[in-house]
C-alpha atoms as a PDB file:
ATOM      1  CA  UNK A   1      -0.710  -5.934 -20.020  1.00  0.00           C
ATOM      2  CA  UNK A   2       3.017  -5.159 -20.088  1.00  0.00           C
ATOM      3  CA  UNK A   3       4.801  -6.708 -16.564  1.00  0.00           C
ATOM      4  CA  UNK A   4       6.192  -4.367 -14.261  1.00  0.00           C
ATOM      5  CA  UNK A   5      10.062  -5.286 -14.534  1.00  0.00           C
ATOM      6  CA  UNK A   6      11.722  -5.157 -10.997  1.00  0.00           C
ATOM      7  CA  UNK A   7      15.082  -6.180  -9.673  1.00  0.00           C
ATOM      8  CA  UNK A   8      15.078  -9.400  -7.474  1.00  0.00           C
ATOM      9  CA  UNK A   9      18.069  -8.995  -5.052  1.00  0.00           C
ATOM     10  CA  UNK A  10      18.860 -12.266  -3.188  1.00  0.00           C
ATOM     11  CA  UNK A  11      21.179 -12.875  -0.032  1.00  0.00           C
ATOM     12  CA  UNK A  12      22.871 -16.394  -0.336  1.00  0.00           C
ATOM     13  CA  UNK A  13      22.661 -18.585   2.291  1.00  0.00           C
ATOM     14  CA  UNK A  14      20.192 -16.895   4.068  1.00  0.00           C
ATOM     15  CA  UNK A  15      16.198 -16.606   4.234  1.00  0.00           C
ATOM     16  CA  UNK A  16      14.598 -14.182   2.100  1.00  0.00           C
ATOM     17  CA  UNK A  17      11.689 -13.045   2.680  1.00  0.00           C
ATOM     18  CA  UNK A  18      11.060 -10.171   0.444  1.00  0.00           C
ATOM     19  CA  UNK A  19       7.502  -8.149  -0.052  1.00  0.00           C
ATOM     20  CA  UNK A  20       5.615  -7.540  -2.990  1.00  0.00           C
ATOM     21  CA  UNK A  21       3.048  -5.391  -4.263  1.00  0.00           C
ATOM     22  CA  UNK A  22       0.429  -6.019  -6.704  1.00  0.00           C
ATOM     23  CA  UNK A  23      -1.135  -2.694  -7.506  1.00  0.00           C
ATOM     24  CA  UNK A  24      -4.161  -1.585  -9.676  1.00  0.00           C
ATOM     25  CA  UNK A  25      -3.415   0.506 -12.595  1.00  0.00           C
ATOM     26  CA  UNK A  26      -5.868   3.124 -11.436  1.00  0.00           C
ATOM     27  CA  UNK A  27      -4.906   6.045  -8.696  1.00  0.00           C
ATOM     28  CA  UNK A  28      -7.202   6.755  -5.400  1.00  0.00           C
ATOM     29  CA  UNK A  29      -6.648  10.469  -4.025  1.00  0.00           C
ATOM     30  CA  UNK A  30      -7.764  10.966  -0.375  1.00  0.00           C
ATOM     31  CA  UNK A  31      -7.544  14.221   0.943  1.00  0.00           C
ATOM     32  CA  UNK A  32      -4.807  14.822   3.855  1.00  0.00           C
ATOM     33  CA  UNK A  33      -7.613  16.579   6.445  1.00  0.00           C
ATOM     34  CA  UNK A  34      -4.946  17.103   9.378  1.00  0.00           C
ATOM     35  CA  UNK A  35      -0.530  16.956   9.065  1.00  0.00           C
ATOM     36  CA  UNK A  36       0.236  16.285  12.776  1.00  0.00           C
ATOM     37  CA  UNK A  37       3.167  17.828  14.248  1.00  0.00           C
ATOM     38  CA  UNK A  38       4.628  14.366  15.823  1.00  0.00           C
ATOM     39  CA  UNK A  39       8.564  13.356  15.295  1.00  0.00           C
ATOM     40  CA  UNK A  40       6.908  10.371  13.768  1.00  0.00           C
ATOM     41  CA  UNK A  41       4.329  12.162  10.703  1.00  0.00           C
ATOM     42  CA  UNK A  42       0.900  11.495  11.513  1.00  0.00           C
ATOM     43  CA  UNK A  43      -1.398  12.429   8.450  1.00  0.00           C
ATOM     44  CA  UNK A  44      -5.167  12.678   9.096  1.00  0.00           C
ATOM     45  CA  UNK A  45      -6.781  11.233   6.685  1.00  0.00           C
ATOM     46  CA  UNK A  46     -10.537  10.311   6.768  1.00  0.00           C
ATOM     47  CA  UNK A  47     -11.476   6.982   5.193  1.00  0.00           C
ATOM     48  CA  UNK A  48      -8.004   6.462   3.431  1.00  0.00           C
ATOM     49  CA  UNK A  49      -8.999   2.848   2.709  1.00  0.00           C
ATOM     50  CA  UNK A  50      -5.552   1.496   2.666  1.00  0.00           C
ATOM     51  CA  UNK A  51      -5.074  -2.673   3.916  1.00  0.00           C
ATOM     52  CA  UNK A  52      -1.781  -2.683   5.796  1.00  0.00           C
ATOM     53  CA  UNK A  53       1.610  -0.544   5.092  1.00  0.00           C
ATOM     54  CA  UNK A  54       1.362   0.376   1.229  1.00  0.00           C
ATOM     55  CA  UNK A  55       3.274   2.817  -1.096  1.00  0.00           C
ATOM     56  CA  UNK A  56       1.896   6.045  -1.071  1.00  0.00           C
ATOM     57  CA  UNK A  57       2.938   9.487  -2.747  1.00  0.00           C
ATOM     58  CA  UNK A  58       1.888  13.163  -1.339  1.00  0.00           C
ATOM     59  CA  UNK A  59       0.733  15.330  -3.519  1.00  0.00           C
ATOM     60  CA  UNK A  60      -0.485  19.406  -2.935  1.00  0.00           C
ATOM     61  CA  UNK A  61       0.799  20.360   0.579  1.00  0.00           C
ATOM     62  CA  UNK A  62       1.989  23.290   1.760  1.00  0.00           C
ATOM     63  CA  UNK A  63       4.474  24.358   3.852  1.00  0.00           C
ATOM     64  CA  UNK A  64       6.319  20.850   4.202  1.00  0.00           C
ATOM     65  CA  UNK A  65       7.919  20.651   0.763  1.00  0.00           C
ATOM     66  CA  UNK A  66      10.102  17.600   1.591  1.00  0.00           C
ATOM     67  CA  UNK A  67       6.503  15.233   2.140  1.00  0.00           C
ATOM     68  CA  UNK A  68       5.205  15.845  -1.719  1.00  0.00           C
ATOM     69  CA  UNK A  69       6.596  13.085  -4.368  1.00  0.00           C
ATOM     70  CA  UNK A  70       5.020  13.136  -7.562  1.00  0.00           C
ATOM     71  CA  UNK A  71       3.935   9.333  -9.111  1.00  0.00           C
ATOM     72  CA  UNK A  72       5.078   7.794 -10.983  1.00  0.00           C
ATOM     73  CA  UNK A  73       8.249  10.181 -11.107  1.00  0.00           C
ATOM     74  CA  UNK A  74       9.262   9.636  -7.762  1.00  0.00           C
ATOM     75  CA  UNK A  75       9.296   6.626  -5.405  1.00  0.00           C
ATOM     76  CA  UNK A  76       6.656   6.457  -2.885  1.00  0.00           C
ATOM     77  CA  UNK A  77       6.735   6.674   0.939  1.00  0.00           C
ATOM     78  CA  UNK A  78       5.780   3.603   2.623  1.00  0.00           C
ATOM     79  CA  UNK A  79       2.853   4.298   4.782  1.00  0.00           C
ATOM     80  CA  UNK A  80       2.122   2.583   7.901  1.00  0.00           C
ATOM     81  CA  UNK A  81      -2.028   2.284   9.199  1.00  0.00           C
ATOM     82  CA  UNK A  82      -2.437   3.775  12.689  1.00  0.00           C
ATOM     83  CA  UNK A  83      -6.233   3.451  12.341  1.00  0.00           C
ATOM     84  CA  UNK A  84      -9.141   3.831   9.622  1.00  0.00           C
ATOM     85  CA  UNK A  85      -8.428   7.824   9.329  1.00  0.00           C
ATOM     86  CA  UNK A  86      -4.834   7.864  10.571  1.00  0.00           C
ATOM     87  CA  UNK A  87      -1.397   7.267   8.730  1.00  0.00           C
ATOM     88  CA  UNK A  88       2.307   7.159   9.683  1.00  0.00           C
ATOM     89  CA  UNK A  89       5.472   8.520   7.352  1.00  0.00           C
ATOM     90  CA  UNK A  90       8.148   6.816   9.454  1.00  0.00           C
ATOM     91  CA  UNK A  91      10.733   8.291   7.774  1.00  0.00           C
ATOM     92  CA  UNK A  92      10.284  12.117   8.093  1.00  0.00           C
ATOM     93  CA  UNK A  93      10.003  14.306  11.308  1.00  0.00           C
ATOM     94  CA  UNK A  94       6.312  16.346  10.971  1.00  0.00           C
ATOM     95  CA  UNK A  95       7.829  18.204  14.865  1.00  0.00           C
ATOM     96  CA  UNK A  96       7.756  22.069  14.234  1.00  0.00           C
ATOM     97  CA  UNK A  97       6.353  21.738  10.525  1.00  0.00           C
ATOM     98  CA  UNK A  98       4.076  24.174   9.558  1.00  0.00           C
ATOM     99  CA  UNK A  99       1.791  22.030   6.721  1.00  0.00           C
ATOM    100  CA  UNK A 100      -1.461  22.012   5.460  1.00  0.00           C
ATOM    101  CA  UNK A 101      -3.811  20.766   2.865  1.00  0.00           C
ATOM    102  CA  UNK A 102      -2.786  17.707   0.201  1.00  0.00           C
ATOM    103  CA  UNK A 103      -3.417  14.912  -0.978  1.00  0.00           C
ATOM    104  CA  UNK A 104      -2.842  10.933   0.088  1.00  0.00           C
ATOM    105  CA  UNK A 105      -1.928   9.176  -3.658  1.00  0.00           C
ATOM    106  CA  UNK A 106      -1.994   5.773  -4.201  1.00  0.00           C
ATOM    107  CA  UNK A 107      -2.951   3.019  -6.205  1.00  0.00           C
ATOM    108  CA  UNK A 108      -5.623   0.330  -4.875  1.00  0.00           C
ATOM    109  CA  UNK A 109      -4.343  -3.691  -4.228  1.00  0.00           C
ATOM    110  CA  UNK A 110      -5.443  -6.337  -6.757  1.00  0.00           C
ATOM    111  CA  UNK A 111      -7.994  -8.735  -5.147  1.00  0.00           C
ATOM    112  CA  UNK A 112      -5.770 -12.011  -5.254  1.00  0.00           C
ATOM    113  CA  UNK A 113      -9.044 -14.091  -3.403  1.00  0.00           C
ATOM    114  CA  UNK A 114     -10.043 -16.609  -6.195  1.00  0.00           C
ATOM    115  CA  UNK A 115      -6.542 -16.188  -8.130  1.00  0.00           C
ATOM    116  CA  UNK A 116      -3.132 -17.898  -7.576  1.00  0.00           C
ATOM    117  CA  UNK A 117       0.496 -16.590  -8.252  1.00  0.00           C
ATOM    118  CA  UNK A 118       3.942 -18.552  -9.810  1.00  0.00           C
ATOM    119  CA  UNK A 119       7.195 -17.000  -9.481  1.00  0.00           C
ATOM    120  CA  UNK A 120       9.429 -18.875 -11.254  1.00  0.00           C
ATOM    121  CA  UNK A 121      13.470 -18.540 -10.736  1.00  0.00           C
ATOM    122  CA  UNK A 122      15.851 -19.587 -14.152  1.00  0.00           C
ATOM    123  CA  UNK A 123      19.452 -19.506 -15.121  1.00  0.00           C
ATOM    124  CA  UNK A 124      21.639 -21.287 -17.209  1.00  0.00           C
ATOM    125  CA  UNK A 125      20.484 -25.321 -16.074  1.00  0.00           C
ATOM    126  CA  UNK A 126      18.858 -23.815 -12.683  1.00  0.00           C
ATOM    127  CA  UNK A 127      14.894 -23.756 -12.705  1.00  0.00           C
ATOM    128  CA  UNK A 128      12.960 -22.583  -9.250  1.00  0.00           C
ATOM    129  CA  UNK A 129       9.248 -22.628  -9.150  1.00  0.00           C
ATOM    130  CA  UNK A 130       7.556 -21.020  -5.823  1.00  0.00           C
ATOM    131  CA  UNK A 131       3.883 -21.349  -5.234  1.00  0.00           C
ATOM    132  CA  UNK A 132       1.655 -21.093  -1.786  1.00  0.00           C
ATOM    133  CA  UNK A 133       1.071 -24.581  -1.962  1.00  0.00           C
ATOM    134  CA  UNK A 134       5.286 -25.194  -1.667  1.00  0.00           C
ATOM    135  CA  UNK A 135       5.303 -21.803   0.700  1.00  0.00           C
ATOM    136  CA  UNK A 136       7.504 -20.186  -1.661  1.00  0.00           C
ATOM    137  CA  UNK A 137       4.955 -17.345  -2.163  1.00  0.00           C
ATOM    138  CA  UNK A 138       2.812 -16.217   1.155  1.00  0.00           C
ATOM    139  CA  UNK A 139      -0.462 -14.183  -0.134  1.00  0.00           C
ATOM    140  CA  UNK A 140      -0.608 -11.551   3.004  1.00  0.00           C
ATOM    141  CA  UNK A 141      -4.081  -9.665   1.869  1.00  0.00           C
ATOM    142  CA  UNK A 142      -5.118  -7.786  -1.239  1.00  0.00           C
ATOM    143  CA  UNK A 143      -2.198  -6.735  -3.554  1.00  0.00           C
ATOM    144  CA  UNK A 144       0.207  -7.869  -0.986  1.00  0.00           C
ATOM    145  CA  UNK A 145       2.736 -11.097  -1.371  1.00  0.00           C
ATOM    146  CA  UNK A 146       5.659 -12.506   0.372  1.00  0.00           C
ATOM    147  CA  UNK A 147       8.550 -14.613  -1.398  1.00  0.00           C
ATOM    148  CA  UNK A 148       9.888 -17.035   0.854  1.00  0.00           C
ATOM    149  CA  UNK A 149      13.697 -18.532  -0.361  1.00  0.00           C
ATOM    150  CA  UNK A 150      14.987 -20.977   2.169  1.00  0.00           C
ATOM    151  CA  UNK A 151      18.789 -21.002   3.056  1.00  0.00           C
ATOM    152  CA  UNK A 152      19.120 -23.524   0.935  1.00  0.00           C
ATOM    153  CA  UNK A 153      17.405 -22.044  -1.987  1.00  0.00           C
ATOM    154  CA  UNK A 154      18.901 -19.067  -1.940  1.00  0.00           C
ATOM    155  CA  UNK A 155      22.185 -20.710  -1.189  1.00  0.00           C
ATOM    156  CA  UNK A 156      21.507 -22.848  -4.756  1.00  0.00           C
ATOM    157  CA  UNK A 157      20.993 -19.810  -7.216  1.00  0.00           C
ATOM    158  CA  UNK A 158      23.655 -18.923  -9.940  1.00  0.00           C
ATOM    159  CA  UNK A 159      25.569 -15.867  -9.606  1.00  0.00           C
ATOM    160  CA  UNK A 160      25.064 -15.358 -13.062  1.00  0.00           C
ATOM    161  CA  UNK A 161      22.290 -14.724 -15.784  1.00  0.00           C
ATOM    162  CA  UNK A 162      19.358 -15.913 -13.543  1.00  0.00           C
ATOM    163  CA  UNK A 163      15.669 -13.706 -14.018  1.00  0.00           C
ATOM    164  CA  UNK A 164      12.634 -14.246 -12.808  1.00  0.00           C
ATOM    165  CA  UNK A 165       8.971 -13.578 -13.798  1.00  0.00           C
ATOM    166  CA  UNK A 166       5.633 -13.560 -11.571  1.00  0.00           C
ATOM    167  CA  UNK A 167       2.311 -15.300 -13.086  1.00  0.00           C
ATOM    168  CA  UNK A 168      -0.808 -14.379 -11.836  1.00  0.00           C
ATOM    169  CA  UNK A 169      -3.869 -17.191 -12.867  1.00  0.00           C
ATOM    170  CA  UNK A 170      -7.421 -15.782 -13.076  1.00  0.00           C
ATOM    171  CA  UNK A 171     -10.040 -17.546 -11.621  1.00  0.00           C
ATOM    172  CA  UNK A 172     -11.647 -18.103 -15.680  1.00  0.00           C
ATOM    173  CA  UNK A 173      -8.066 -19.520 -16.608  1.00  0.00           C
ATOM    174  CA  UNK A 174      -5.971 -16.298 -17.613  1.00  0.00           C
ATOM    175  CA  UNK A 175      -2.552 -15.822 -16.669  1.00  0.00           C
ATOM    176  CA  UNK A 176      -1.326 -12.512 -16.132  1.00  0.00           C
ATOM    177  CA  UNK A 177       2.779 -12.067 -16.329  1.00  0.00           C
ATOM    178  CA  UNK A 178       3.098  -9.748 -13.373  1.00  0.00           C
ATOM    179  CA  UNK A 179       6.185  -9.183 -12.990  1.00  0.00           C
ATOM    180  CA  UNK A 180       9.438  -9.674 -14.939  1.00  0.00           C
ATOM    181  CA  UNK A 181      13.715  -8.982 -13.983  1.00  0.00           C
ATOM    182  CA  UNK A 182      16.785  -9.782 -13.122  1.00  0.00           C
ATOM    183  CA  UNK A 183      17.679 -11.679 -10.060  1.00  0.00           C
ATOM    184  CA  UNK A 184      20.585 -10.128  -8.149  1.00  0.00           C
ATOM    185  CA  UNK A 185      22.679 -12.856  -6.332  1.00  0.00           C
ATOM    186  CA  UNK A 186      25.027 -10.862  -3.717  1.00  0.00           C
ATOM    187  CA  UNK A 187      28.485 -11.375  -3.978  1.00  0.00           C
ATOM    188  CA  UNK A 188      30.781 -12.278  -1.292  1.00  0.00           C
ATOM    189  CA  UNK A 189      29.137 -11.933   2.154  1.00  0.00           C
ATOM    190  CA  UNK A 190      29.639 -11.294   5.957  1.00  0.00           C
ATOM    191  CA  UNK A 191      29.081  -8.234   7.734  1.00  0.00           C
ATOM    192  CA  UNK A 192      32.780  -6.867   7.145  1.00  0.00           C
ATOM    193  CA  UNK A 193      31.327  -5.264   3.692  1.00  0.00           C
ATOM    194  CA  UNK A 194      30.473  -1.796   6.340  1.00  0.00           C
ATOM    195  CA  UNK A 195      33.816  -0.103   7.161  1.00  0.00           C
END
């Protein structure tokens, strides 16, 4: 398997939490029943089988061209879990929209149960190993991960020339490389950066 490479952006100085999420290879399609007209867009749909908020595409609906994006093409919506048959897009207004039919797109969560996962910080003479036993890495469910940086952590990473890369070990003894990228140490700081 080829890792997923991903940007690692990092605020010095500060705690980082920052989410991750291991996903299958293989797509799930659940059909999109009812599109609610709420301010905040309620999407019916029965048995959708997702854990927790996940990234999610549309696919197929009508009359609300703004809600389809097209995997892998397009980044996903993330989706909150009202209930077993109900989901929330936060981030676009279903009031007064006239939509029907589609499809809920997404890709399942790897089981992480009998596995466990390194993420491992380096740079020129710097070297950062986070695990769940040194609560560098918080396993939240299936597919779903937390990286936790201290202050001081975060405060101790170069500017320059740092990556990371995200080992998964198998229950039989295989390690999986995740997740490979850059780490992106902010520059300056404060909150005078908006004017």
């Amino acid at each position: 398997m080829t890792p997923a490479c991903l940007d690692l952006p990092i605020v010095p100085g500060a705690t980082n939490r920052k989410p991750l999420y291991l996903l299958q290879p293989r797509v799930e399609r659940k059909a999109i029943s009812v599109i609610q007209k709420t301010p905040s867009l309620l999407l019916t749909v029965p048995g959708h089988g997702l854990p927790a908020e996940w990234p999610c595409w549309v696919e197929g609906v009508s009359g609300f061209a703004a809600l389809n994006r097209q995997p892998p093409q397009q980044a996903p919506w993330m989706v909150g879990v009202i209930d077993a048959d109900t989901v929330e897009v936060n981030a676009l207004n279903g009031a007064g929209q006239n939509a029907s039919g589609g499809w809920l797109v997404y890709q399942p969560g790897v089981d992480l149960a009998d596995a466990t996962a390194q993420l491992t910080i380096t740079g020129p003479g710097y070297s950062l190993e986070l695990t769940s036993a040194n609560g560098g890495l918080e396993v939240l469910g299936v597919g779903r991960l937390n990286i936790v940086l201290t202050p001081e952590q975060s405060a101790a990473i170069p500017h320059d020339g740092v990556t990371y890369t995200l080992d998964i070990t198998w229950q039989n003894g295989d390690v999986s490389r995740w997740l490979d990228g850059p780490v992106t140490v902010r520059r300056g700081g404060g909150h005078g950066c908006c004017t």
